[in-house]
C-alpha atoms as a PDB file:
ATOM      1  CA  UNK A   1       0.000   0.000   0.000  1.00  0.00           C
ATOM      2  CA  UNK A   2       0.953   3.891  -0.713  1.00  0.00           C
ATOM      3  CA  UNK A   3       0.800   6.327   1.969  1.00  0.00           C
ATOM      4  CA  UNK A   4      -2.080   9.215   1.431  1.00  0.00           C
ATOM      5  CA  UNK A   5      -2.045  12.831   2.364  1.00  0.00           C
ATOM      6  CA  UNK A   6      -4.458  13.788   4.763  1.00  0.00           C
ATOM      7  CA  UNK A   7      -3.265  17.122   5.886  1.00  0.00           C
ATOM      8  CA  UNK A   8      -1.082  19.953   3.970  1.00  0.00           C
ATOM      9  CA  UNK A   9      -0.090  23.246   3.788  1.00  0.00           C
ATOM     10  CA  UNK A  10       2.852  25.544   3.189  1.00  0.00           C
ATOM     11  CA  UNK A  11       4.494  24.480   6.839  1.00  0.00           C
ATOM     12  CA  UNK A  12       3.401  20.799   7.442  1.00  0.00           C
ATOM     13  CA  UNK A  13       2.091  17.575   5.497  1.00  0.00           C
ATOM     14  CA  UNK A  14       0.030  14.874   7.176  1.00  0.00           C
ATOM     15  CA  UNK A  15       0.407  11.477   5.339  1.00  0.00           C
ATOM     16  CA  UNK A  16      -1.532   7.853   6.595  1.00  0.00           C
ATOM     17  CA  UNK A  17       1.180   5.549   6.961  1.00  0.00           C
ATOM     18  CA  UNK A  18       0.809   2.010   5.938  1.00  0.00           C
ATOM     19  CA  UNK A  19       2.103  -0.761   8.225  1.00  0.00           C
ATOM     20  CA  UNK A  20       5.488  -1.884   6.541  1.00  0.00           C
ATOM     21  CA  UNK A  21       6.799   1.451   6.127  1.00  0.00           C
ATOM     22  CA  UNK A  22       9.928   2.851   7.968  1.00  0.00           C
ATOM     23  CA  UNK A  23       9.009   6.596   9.070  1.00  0.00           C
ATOM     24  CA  UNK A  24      13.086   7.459   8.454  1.00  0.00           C
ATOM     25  CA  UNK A  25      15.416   5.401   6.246  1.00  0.00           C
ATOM     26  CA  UNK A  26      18.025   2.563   7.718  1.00  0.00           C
ATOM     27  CA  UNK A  27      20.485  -0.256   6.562  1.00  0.00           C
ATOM     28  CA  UNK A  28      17.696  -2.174   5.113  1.00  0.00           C
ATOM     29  CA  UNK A  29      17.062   0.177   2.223  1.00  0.00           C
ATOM     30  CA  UNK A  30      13.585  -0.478   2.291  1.00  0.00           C
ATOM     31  CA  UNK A  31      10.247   1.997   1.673  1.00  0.00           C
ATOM     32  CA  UNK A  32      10.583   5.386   3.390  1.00  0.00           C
ATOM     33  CA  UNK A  33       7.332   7.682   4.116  1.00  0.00           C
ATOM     34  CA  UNK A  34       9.916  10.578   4.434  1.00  0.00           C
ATOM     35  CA  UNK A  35      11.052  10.121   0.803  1.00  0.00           C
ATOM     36  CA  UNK A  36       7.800   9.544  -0.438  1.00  0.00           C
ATOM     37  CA  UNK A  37       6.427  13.004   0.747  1.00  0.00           C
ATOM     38  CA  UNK A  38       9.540  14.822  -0.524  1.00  0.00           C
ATOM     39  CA  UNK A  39       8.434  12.986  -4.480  1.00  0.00           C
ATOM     40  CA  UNK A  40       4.976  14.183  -3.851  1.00  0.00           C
ATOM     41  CA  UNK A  41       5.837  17.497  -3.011  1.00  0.00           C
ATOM     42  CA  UNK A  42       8.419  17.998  -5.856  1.00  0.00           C
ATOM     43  CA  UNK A  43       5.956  16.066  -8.296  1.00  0.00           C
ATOM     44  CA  UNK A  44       3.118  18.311  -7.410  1.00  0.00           C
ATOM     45  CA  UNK A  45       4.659  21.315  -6.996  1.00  0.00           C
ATOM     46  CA  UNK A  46       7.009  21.177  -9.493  1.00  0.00           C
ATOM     47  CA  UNK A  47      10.044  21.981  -7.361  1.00  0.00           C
ATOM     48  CA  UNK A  48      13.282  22.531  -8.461  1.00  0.00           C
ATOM     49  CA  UNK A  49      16.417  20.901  -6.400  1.00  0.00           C
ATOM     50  CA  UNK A  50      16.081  19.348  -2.963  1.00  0.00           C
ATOM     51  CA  UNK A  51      13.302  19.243  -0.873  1.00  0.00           C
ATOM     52  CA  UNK A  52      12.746  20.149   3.146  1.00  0.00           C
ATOM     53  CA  UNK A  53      10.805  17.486   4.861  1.00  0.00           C
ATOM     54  CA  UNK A  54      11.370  16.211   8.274  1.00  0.00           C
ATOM     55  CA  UNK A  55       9.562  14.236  10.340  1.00  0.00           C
ATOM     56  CA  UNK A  56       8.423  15.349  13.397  1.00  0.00           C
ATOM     57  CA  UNK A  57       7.837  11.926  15.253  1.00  0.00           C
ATOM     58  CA  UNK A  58       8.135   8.341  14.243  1.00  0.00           C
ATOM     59  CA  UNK A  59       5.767   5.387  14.087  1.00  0.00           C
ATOM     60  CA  UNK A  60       7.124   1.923  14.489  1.00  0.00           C
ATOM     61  CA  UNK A  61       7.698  -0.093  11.362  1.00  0.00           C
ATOM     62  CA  UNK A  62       4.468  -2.709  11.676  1.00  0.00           C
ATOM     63  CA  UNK A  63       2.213   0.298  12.744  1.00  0.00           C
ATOM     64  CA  UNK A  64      -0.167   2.384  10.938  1.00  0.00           C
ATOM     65  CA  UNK A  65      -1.753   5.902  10.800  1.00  0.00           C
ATOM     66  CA  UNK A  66      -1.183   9.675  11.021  1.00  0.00           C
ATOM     67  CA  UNK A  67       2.346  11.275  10.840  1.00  0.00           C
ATOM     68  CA  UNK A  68       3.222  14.422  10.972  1.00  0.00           C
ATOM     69  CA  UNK A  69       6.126  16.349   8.997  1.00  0.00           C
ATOM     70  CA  UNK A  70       7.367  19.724   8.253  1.00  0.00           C
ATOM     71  CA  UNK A  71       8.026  21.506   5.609  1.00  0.00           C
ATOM     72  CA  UNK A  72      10.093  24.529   6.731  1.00  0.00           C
ATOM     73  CA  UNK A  73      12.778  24.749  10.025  1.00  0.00           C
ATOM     74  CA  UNK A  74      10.317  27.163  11.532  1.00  0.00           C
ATOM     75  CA  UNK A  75       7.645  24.447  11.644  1.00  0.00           C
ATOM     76  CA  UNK A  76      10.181  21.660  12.381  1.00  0.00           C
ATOM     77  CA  UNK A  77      11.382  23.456  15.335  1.00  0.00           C
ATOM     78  CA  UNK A  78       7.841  24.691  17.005  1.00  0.00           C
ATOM     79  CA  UNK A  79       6.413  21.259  16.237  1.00  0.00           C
ATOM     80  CA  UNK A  80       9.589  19.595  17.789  1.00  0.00           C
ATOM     81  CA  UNK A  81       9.248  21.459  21.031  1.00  0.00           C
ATOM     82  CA  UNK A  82       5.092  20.794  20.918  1.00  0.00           C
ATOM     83  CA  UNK A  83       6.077  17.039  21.122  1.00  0.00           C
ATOM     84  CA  UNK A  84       8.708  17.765  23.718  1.00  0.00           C
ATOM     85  CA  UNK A  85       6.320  19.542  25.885  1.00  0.00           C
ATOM     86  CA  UNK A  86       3.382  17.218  26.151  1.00  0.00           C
ATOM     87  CA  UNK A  87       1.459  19.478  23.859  1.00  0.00           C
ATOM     88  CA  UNK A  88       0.619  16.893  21.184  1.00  0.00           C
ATOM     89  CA  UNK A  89      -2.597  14.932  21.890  1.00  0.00           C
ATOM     90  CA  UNK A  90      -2.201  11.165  20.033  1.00  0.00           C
ATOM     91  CA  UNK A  91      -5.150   8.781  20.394  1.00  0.00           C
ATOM     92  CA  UNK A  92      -4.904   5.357  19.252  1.00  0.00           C
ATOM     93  CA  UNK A  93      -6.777   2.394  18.572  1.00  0.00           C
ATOM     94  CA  UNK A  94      -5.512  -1.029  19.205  1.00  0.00           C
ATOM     95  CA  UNK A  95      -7.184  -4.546  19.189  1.00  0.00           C
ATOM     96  CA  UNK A  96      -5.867  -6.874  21.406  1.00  0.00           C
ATOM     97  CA  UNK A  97      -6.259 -10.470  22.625  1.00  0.00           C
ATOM     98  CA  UNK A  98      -8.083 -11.006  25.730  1.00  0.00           C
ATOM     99  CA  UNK A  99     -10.185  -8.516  27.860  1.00  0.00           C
ATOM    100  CA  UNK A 100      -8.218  -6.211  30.295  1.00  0.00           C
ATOM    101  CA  UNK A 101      -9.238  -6.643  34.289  1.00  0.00           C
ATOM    102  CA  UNK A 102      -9.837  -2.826  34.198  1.00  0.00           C
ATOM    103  CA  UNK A 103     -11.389  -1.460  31.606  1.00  0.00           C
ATOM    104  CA  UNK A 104      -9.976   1.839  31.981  1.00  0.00           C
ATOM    105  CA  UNK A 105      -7.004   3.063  33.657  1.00  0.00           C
ATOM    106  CA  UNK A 106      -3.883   4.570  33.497  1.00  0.00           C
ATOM    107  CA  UNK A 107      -0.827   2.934  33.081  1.00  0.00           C
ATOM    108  CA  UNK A 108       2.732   4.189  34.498  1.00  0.00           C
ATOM    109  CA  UNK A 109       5.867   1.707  33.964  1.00  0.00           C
ATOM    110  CA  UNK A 110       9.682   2.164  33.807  1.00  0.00           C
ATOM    111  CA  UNK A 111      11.115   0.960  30.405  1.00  0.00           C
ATOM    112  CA  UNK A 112      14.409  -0.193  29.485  1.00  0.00           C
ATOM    113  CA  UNK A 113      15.298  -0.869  25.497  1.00  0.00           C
ATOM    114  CA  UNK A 114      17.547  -3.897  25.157  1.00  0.00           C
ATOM    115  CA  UNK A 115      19.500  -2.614  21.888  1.00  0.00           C
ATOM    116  CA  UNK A 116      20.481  -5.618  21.218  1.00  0.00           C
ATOM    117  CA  UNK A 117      16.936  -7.569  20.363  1.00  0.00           C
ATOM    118  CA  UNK A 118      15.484  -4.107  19.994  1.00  0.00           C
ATOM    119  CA  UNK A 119      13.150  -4.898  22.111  1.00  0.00           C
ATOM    120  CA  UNK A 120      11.696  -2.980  25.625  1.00  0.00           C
ATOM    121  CA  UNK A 121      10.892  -4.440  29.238  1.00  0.00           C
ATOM    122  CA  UNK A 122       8.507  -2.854  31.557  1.00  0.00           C
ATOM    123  CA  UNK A 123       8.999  -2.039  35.096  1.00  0.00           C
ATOM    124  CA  UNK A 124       6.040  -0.816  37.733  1.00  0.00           C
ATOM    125  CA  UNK A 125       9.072   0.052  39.523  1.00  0.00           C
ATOM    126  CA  UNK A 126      12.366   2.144  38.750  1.00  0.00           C
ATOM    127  CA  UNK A 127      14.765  -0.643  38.457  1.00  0.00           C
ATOM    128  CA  UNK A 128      17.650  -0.671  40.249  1.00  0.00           C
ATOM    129  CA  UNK A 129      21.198  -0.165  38.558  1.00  0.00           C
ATOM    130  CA  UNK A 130      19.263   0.777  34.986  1.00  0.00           C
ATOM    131  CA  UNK A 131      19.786   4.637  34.490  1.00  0.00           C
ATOM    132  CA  UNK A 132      18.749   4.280  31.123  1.00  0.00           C
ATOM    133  CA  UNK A 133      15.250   3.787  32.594  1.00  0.00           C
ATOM    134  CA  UNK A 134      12.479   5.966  30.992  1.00  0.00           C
ATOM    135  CA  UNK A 135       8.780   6.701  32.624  1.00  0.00           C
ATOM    136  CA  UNK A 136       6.508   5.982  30.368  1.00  0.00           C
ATOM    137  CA  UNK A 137       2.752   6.878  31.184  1.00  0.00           C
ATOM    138  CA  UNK A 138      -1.058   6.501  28.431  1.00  0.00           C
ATOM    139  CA  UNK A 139      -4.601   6.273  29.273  1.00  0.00           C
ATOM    140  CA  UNK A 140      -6.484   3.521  27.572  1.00  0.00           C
ATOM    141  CA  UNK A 141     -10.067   3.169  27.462  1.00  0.00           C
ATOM    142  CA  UNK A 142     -11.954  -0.669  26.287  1.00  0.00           C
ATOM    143  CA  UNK A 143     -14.389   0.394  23.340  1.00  0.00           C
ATOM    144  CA  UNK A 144     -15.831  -3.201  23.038  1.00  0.00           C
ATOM    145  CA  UNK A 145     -14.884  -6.578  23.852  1.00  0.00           C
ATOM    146  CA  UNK A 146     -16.245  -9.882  23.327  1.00  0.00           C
ATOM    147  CA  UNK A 147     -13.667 -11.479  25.859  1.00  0.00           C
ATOM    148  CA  UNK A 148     -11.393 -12.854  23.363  1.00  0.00           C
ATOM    149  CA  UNK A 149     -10.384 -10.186  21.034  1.00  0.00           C
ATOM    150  CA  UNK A 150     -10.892  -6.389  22.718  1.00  0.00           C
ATOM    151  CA  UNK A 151     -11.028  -2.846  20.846  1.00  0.00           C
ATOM    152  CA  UNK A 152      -9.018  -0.127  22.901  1.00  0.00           C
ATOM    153  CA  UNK A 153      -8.699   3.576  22.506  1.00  0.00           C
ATOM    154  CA  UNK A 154      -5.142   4.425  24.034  1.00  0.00           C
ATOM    155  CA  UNK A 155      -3.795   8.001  24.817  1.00  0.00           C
ATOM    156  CA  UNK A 156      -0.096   7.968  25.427  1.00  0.00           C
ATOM    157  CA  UNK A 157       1.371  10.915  27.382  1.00  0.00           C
ATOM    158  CA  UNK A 158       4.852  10.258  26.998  1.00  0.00           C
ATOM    159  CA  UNK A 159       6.534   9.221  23.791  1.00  0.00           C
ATOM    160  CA  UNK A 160       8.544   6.420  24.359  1.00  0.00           C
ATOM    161  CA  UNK A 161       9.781   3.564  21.925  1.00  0.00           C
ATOM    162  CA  UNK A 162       7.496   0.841  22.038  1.00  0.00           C
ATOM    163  CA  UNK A 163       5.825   2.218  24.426  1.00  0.00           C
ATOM    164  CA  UNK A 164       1.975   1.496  23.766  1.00  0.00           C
ATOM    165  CA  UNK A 165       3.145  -2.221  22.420  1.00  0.00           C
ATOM    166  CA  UNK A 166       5.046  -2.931  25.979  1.00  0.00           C
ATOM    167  CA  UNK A 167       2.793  -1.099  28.423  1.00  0.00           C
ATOM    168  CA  UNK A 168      -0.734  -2.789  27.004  1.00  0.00           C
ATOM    169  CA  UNK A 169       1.115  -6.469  26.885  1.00  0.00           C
ATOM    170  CA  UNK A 170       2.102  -6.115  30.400  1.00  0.00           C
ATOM    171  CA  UNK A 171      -1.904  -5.789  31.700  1.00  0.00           C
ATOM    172  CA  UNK A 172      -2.282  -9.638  29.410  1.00  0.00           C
ATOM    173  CA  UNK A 173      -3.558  -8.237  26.556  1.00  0.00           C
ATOM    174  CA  UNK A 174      -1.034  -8.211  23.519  1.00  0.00           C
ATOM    175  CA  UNK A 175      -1.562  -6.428  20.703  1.00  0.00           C
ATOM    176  CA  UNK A 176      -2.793  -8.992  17.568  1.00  0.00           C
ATOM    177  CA  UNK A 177      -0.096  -9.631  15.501  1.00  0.00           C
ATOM    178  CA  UNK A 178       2.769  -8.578  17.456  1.00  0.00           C
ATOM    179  CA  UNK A 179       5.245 -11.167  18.368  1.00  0.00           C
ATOM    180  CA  UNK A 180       7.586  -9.515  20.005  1.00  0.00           C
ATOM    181  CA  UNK A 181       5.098  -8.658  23.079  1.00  0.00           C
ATOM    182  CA  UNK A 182       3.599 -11.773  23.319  1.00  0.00           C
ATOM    183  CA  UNK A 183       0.925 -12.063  20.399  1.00  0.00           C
ATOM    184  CA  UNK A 184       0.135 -15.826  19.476  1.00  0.00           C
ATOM    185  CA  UNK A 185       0.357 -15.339  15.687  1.00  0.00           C
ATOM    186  CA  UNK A 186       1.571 -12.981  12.924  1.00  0.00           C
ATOM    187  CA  UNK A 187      -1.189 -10.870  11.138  1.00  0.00           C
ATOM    188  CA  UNK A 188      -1.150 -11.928   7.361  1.00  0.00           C
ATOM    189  CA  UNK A 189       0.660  -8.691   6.336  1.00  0.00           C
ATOM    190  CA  UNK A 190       3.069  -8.838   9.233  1.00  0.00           C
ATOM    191  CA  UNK A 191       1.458  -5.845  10.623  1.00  0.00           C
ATOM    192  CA  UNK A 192       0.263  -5.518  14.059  1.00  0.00           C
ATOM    193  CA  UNK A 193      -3.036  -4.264  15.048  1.00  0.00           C
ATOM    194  CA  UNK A 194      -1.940  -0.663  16.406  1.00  0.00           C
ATOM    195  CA  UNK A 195      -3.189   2.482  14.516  1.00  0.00           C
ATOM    196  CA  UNK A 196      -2.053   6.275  15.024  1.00  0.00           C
ATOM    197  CA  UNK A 197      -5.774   7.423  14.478  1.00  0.00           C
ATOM    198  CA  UNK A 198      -5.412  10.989  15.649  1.00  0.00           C
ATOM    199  CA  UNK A 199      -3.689  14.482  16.550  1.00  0.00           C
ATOM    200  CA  UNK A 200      -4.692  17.284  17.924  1.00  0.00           C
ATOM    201  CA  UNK A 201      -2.288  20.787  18.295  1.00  0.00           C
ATOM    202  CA  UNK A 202      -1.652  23.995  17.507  1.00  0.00           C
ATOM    203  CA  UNK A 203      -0.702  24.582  14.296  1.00  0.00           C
ATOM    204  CA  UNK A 204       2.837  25.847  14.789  1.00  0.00           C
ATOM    205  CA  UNK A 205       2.541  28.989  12.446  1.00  0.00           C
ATOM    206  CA  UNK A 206      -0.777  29.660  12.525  1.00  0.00           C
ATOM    207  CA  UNK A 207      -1.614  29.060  16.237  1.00  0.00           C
ATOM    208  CA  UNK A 208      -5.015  27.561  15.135  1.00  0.00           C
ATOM    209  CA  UNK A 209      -6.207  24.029  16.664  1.00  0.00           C
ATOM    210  CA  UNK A 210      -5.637  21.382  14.724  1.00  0.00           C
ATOM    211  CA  UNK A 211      -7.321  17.772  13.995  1.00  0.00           C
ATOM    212  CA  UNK A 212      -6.163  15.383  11.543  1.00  0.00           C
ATOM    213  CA  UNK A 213      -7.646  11.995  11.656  1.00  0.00           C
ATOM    214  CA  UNK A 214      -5.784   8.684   9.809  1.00  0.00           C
ATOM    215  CA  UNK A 215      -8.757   6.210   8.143  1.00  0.00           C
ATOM    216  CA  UNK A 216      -8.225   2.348   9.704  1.00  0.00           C
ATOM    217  CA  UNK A 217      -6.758   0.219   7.466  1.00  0.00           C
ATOM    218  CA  UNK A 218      -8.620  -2.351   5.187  1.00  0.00           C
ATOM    219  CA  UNK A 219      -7.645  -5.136   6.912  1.00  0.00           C
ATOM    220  CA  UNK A 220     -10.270  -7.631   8.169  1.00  0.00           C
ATOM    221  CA  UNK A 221      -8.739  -6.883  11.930  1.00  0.00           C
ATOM    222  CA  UNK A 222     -10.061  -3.659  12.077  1.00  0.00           C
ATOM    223  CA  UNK A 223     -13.537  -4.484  10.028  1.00  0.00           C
ATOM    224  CA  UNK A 224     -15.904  -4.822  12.402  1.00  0.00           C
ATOM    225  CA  UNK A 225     -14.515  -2.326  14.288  1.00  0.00           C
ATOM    226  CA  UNK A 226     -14.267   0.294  11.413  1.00  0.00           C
ATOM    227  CA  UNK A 227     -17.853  -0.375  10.816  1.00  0.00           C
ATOM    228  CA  UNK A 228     -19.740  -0.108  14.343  1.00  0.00           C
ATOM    229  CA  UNK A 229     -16.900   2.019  17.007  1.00  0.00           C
ATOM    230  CA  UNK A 230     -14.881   4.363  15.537  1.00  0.00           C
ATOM    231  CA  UNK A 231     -16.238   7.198  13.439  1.00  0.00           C
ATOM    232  CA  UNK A 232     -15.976   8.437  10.031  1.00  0.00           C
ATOM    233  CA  UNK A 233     -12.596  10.548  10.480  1.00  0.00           C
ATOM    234  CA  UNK A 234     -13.181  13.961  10.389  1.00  0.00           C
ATOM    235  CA  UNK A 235     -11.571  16.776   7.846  1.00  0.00           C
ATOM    236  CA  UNK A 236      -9.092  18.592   9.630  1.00  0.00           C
ATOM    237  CA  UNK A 237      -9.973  22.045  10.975  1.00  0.00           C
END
């Protein structure tokens, strides 16, 4: 699948990513959203030489939905220190196995990244003689559930690697499709079932409140779900 714009202007683009793509290049050499905006933007705009656009966030590789990029420094820079401050609001959806014991709550861990595996552990505790430890904190809400398979609506307040993928398989309820944290089985397009549906800011140049929804994928994991609990995604305002 291509990625689709959902959001532009003169300082930022908004593009759905598909699961499978990397956010930023790496040693793989493999599809990058980054490099895809910059040919849309030279394509459509007819641009001569290089193009400025920098992600202002990342989404993991076998995630979907909304990210955000800029097109100038200025934006880059005001956007950057949005995210830094907390001043981002990102909702997700997620469907995982299981039902969780709460159905709402917020969770607070300590997480450690194992470079090695490139993988994350969570603590409920900071653990001892691990610096490197990083609070990570979302609210999560359960949509629907039928008790084996559960739609949840997750608001992370910190922005940490893996974070949402770690945090919601520590309460027993692994995201569908991802092995790493404890899913039973791959999803057909090695995806897992985690989507970046929404954010909501101030735009960083006009300093006008912004929300940009990401449609669900096709998949048949999100179907039902697409159908009967989340709503038609709004145009951005």
């Amino acid at each position: 699948m291509e990625p689709t714009v959902i959001f532009e202007d003169n300082h930022i683009l908004m593009l759905n990513k598909p699961a499978g793509w990397l956010v930023q290049g790496d040693k793989t050499g493999d599809p990058v959203l980054a490099d895809w905006g910059k040919i849309y933007l030279k394509n459509k705009y007819e641009k001569p030489g290089e193009v400025f656009l920098q992600p202002v966030h990342r989404l993991d590789r076998p995630v979907s939905g909304v990210v955000l990029l800029a097109r100038t420094s200025k934006a880059l820079t005001r956007l950057g220190n949005l995210f830094r401050d907390r001043e981002i609001q990102k909702t997700y959806f997620a469907v995982v196995a299981g039902r969780p014991h709460i159905p709402a709550d917020e969770l607070r861990h300590f997480l450690v990244k194992n470079r090695e595996n490139n993988t994350v552990k969570a603590f409920f505790k900071m653990p001892k003689n691990q610096p490197e430890a990083k609070e990570a904190i979302l609210n999560y809400e359960t949509i629907w559930s039928d008790g084996e398979r559960s739609l949840l609506k997750i608001k992370p307040l910190t922005g940490r690697p893996h974070q949402i993928r770690v945090q919601i398989s520590s309460i027993g309820c692994p995201i569908l499709g991802d092995l790493k944290y404890g899913a039973a089985a791959p999803l057909p397009d090695a995806s897992i079932a985690l989507h970046a549906f929404q954010l909501e800011f101030e735009h960083p140049v006009r300093l006008e409140k912004l929300v940009v929804n990401a449609p669900l994928p096709g998949l048949d994991v999100w179907k039902d779900w697409r159908a009967k609990f989340i709503s038609p995604p709004e145009k951005a305002k």
